[in-house]
PDB file of N, CA and C in Angstrom:
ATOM      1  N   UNK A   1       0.829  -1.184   0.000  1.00  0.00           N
ATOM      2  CA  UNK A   1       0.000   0.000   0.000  1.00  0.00           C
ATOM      3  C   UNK A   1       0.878   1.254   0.000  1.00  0.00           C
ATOM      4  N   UNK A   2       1.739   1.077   0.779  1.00  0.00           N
ATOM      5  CA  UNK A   2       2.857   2.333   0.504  1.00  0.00           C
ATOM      6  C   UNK A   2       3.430   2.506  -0.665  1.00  0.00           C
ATOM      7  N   UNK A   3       4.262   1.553  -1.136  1.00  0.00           N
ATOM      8  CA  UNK A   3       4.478   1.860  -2.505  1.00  0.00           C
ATOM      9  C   UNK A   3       3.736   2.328  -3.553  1.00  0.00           C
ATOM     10  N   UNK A   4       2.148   2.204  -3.378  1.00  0.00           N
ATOM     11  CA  UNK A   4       1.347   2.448  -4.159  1.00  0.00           C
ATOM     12  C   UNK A   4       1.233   4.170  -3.753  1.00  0.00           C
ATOM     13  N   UNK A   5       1.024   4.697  -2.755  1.00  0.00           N
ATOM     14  CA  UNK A   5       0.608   5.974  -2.183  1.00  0.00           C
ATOM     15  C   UNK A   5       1.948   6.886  -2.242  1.00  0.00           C
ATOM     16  N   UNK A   6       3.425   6.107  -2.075  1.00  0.00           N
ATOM     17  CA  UNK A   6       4.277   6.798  -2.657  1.00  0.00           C
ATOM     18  C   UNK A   6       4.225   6.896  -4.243  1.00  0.00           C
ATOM     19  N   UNK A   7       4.105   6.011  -5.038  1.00  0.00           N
ATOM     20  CA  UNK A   7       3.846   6.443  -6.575  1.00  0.00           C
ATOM     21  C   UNK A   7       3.262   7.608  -7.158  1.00  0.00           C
ATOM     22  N   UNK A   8       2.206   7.747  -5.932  1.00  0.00           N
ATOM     23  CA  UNK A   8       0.792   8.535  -6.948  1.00  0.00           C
ATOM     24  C   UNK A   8       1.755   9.841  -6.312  1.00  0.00           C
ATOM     25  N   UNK A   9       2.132  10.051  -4.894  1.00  0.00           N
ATOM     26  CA  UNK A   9       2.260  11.396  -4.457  1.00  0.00           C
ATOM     27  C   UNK A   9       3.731  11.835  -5.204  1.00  0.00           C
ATOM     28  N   UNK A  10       4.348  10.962  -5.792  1.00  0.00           N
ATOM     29  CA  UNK A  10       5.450  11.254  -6.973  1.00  0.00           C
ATOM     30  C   UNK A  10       4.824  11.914  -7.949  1.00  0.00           C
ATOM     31  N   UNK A  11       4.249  11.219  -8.220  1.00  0.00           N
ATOM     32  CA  UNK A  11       3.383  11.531  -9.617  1.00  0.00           C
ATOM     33  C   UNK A  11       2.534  12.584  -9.397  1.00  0.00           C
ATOM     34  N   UNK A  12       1.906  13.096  -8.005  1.00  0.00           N
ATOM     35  CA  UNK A  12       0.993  14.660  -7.676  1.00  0.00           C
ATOM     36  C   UNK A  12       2.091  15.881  -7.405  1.00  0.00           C
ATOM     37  N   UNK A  13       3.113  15.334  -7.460  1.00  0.00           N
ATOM     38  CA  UNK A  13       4.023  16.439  -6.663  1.00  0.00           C
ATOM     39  C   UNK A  13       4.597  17.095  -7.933  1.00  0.00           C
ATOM     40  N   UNK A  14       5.082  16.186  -9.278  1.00  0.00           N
ATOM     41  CA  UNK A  14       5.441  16.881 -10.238  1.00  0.00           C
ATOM     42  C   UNK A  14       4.206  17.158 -11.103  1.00  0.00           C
ATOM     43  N   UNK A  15       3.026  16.466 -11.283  1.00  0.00           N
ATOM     44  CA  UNK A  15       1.758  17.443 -11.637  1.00  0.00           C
ATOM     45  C   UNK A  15       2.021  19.092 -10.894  1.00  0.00           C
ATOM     46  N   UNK A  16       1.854  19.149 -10.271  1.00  0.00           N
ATOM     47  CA  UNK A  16       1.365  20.162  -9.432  1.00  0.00           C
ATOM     48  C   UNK A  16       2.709  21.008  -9.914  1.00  0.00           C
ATOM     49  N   UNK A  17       3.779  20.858 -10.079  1.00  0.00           N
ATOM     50  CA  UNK A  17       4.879  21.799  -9.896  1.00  0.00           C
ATOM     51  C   UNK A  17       4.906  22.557 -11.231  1.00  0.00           C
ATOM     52  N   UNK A  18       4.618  21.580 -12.431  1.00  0.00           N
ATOM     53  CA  UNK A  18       4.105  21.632 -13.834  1.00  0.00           C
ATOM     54  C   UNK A  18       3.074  22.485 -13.957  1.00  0.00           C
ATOM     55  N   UNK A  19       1.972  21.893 -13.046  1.00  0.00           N
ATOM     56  CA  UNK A  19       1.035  23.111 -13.206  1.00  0.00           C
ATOM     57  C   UNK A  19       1.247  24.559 -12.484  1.00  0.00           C
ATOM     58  N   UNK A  20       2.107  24.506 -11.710  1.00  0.00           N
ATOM     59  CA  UNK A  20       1.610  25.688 -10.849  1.00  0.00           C
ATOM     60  C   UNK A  20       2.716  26.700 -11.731  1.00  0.00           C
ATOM     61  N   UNK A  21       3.243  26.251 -12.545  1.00  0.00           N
ATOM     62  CA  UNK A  21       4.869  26.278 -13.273  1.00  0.00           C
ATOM     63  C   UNK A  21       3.588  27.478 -14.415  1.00  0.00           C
ATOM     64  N   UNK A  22       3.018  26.605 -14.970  1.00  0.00           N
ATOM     65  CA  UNK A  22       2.517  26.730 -16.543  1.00  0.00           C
ATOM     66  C   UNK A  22       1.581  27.961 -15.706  1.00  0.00           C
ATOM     67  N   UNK A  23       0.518  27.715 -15.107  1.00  0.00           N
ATOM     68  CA  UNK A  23       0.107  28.562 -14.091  1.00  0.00           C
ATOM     69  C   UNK A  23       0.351  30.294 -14.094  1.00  0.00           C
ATOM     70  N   UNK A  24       1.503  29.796 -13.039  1.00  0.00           N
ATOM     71  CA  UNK A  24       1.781  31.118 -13.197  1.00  0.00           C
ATOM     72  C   UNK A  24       2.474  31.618 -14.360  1.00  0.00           C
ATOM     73  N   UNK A  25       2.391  31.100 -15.026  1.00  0.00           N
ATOM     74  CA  UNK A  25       2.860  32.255 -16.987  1.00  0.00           C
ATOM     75  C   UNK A  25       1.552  32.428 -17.751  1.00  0.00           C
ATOM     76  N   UNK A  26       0.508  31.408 -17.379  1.00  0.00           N
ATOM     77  CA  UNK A  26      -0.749  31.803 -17.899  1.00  0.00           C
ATOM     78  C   UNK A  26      -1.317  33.245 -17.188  1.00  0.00           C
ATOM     79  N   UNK A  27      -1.139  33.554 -15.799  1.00  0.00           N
ATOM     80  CA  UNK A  27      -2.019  34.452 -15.521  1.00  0.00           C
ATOM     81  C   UNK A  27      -2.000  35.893 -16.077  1.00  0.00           C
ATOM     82  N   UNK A  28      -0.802  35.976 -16.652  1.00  0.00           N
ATOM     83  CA  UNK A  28      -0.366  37.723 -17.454  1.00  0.00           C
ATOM     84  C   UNK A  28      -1.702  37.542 -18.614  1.00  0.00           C
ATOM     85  N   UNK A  29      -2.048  36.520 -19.461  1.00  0.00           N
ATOM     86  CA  UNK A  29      -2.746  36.711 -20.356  1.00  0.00           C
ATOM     87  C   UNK A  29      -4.222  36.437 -19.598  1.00  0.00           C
ATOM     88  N   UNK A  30      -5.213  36.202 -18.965  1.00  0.00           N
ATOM     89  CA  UNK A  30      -5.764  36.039 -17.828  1.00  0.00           C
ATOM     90  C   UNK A  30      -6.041  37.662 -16.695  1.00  0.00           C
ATOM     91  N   UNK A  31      -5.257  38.211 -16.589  1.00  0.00           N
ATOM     92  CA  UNK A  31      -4.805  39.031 -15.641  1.00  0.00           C
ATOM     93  C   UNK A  31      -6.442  39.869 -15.291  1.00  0.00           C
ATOM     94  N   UNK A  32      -6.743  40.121 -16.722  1.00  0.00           N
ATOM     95  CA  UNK A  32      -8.082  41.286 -16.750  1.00  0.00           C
ATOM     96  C   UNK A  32      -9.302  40.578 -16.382  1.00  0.00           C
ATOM     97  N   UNK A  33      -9.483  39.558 -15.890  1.00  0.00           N
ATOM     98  CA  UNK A  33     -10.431  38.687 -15.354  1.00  0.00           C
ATOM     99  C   UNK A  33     -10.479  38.403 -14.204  1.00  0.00           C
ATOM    100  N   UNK A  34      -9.486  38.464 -13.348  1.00  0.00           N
ATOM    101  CA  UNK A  34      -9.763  38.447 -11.907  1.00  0.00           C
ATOM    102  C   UNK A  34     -10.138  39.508 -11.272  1.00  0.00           C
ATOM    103  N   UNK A  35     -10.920  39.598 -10.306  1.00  0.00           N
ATOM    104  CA  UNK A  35     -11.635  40.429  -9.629  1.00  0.00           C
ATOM    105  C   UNK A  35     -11.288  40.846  -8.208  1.00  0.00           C
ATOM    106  N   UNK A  36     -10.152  41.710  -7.608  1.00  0.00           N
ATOM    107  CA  UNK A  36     -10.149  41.696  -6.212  1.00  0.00           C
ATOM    108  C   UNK A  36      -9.137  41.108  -5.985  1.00  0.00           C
ATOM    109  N   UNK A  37      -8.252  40.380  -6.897  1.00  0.00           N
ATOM    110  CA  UNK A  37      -7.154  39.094  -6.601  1.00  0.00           C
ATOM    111  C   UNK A  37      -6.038  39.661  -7.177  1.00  0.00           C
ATOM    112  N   UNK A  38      -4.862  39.633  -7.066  1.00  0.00           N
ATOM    113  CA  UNK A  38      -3.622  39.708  -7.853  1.00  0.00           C
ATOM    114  C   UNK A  38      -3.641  38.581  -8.370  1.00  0.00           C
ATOM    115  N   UNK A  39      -3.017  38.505  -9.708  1.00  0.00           N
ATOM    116  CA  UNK A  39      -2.529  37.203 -10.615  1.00  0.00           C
ATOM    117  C   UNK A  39      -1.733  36.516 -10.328  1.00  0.00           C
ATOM    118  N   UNK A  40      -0.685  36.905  -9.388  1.00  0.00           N
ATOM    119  CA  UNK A  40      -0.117  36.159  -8.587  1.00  0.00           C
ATOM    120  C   UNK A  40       0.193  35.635  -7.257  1.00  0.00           C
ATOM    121  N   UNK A  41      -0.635  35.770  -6.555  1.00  0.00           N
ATOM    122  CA  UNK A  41      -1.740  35.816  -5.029  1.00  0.00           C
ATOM    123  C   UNK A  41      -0.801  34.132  -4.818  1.00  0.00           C
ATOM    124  N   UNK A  42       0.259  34.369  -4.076  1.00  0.00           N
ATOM    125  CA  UNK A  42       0.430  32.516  -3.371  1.00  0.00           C
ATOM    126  C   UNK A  42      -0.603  31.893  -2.681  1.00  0.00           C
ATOM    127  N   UNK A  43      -1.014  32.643  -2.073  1.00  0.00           N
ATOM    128  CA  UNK A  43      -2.466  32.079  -1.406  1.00  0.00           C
ATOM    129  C   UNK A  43      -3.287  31.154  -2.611  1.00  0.00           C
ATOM    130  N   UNK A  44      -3.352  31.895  -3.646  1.00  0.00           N
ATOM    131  CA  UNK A  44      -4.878  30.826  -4.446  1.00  0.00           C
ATOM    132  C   UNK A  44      -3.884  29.245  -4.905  1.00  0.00           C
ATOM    133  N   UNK A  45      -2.526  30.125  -5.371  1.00  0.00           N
ATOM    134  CA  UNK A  45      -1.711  28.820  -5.706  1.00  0.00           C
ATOM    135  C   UNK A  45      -1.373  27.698  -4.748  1.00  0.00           C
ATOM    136  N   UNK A  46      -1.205  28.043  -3.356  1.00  0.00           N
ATOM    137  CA  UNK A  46      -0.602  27.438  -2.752  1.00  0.00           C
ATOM    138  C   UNK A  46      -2.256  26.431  -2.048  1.00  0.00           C
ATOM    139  N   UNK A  47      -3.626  27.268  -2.314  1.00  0.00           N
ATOM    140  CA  UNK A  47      -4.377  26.969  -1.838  1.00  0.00           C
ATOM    141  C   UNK A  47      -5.028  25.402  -2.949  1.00  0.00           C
ATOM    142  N   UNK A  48      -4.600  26.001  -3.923  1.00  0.00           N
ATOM    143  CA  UNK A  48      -5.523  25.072  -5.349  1.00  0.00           C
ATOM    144  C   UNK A  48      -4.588  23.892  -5.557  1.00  0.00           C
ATOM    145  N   UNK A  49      -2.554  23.954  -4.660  1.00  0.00           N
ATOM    146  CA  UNK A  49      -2.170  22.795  -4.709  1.00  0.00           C
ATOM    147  C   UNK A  49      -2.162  22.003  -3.853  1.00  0.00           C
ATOM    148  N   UNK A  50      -2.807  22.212  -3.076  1.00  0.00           N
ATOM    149  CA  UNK A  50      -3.035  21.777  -1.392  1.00  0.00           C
ATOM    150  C   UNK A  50      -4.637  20.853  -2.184  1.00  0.00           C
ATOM    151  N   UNK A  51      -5.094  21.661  -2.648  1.00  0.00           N
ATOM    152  CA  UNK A  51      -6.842  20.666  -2.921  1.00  0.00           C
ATOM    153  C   UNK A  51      -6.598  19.539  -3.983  1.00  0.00           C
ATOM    154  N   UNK A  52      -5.506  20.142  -4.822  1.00  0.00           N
ATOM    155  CA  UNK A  52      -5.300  18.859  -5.912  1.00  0.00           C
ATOM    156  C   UNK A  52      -4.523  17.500  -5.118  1.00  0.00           C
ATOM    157  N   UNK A  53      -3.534  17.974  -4.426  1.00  0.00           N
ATOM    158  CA  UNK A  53      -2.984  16.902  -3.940  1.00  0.00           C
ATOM    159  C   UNK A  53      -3.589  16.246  -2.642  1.00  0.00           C
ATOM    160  N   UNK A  54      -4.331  16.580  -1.883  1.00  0.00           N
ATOM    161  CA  UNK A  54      -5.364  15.922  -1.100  1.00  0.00           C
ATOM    162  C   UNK A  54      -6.318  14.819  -1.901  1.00  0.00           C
ATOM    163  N   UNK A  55      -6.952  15.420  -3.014  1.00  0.00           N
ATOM    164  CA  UNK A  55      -7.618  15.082  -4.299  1.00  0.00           C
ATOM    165  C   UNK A  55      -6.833  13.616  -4.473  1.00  0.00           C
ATOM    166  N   UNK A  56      -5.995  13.856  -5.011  1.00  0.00           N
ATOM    167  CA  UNK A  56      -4.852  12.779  -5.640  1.00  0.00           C
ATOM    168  C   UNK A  56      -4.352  11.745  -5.040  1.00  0.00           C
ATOM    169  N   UNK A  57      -4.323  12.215  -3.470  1.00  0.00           N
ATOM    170  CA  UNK A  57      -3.434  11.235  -2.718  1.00  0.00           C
ATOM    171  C   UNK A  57      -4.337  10.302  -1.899  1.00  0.00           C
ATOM    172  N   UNK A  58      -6.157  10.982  -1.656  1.00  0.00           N
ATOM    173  CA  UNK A  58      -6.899  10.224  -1.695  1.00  0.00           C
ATOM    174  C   UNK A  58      -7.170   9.373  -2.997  1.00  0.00           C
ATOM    175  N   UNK A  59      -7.776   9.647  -4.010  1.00  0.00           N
ATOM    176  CA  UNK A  59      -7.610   8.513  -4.985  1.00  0.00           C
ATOM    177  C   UNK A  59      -6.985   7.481  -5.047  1.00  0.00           C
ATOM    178  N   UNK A  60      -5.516   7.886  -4.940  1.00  0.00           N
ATOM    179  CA  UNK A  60      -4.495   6.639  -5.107  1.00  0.00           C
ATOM    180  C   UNK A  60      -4.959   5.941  -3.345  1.00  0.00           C
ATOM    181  N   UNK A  61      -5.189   6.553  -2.475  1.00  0.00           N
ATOM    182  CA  UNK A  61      -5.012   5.190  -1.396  1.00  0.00           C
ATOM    183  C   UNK A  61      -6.018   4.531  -0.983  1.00  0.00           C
ATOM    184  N   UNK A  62      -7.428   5.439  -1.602  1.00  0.00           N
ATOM    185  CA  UNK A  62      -8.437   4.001  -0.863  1.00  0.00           C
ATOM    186  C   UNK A  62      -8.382   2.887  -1.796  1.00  0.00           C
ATOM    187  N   UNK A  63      -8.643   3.028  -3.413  1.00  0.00           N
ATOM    188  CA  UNK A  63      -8.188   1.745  -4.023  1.00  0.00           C
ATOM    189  C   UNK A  63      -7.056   0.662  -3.132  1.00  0.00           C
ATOM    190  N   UNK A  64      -5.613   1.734  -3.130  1.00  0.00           N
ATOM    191  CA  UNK A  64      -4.409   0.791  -2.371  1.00  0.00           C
ATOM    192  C   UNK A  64      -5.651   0.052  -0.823  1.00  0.00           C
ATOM    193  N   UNK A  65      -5.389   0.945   0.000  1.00  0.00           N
ATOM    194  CA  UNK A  65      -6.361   0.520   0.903  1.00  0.00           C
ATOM    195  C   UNK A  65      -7.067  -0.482   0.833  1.00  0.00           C
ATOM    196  N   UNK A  66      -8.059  -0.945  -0.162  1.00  0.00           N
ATOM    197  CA  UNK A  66      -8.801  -1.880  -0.507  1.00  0.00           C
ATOM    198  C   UNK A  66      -7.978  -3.231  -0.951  1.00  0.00           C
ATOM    199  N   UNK A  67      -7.386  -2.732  -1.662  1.00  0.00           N
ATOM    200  CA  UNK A  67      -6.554  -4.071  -2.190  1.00  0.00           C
ATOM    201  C   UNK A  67      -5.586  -4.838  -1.435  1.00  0.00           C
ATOM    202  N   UNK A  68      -5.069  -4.047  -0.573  1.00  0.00           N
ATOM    203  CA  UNK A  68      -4.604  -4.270   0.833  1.00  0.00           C
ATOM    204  C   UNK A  68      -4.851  -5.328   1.846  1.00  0.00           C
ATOM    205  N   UNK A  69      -6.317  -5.454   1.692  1.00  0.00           N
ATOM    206  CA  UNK A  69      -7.116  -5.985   2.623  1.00  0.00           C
ATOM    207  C   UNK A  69      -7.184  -7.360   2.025  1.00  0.00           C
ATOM    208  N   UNK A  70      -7.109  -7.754   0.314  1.00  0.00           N
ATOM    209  CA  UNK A  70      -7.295  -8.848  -0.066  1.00  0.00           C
ATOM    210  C   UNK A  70      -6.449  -9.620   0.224  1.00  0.00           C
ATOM    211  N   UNK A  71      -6.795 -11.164   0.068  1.00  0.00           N
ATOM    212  CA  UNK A  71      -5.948 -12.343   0.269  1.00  0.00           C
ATOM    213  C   UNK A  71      -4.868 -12.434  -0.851  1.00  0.00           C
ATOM    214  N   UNK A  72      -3.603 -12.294  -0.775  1.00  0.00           N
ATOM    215  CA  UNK A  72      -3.070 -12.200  -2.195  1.00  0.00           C
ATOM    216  C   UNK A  72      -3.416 -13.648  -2.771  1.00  0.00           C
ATOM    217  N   UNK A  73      -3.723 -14.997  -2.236  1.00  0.00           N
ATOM    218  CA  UNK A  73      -3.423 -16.567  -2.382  1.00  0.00           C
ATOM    219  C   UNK A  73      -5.093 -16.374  -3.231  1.00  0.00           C
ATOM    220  N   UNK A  74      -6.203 -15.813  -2.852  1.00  0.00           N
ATOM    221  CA  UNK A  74      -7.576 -15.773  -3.175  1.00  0.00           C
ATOM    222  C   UNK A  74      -7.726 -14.447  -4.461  1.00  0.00           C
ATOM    223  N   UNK A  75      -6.515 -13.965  -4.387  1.00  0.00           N
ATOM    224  CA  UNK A  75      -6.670 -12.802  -5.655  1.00  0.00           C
ATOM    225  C   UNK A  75      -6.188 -13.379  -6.973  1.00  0.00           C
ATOM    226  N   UNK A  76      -4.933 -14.509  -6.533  1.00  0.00           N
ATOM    227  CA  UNK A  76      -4.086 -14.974  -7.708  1.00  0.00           C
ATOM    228  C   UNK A  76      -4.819 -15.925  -8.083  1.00  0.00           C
ATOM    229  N   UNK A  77      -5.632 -16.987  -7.465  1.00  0.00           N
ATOM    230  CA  UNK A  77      -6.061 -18.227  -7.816  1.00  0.00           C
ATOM    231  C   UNK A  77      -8.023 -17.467  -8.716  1.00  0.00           C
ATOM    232  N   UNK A  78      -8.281 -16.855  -8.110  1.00  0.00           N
ATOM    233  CA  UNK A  78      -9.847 -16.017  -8.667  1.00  0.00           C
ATOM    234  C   UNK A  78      -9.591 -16.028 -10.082  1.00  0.00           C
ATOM    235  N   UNK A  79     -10.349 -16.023 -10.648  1.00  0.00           N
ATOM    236  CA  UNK A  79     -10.321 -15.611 -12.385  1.00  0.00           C
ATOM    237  C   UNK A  79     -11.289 -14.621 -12.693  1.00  0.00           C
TER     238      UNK A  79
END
């Protein structure tokens, strides 16, 4: 199960860095649409990578979680 929950949070940590990367170079073209916010506000970024990777790192572990629980001898022999 760990190996599985370390994979995904590998895999959310460079999502997220990618996005927050691309992100912030999108918001100059963007800029005239926010309301009340700076375009580059760490708060929304730091807030929107905090929800993705909660997002993500649940996904990957209740599956793990679940599978966890199975018999590996009753998973291999099942068809």
């Amino acid at each position: 199960m760990g190996d599985v929950v370390r994979r995904a949070f590998a895999l959310t940590s460079v999502g997220i860095a990618l996005g927050t990367g691309v992100a912030w170079v999108l918001t100059h073209a963007l800029a005239g649409l926010f309301v009340g916010v700076s375009p580059h506000d760490p708060g929304i970024f730091v807030g929107a990578a905090a929800v993705f990777a909660v997002v993500a790192l649940a996904a990957a572990a209740v599956p793990a979680f679940r599978t966890a629980r199975v018999n590996p001898v009753v998973a291999l022999t099942s068809t």
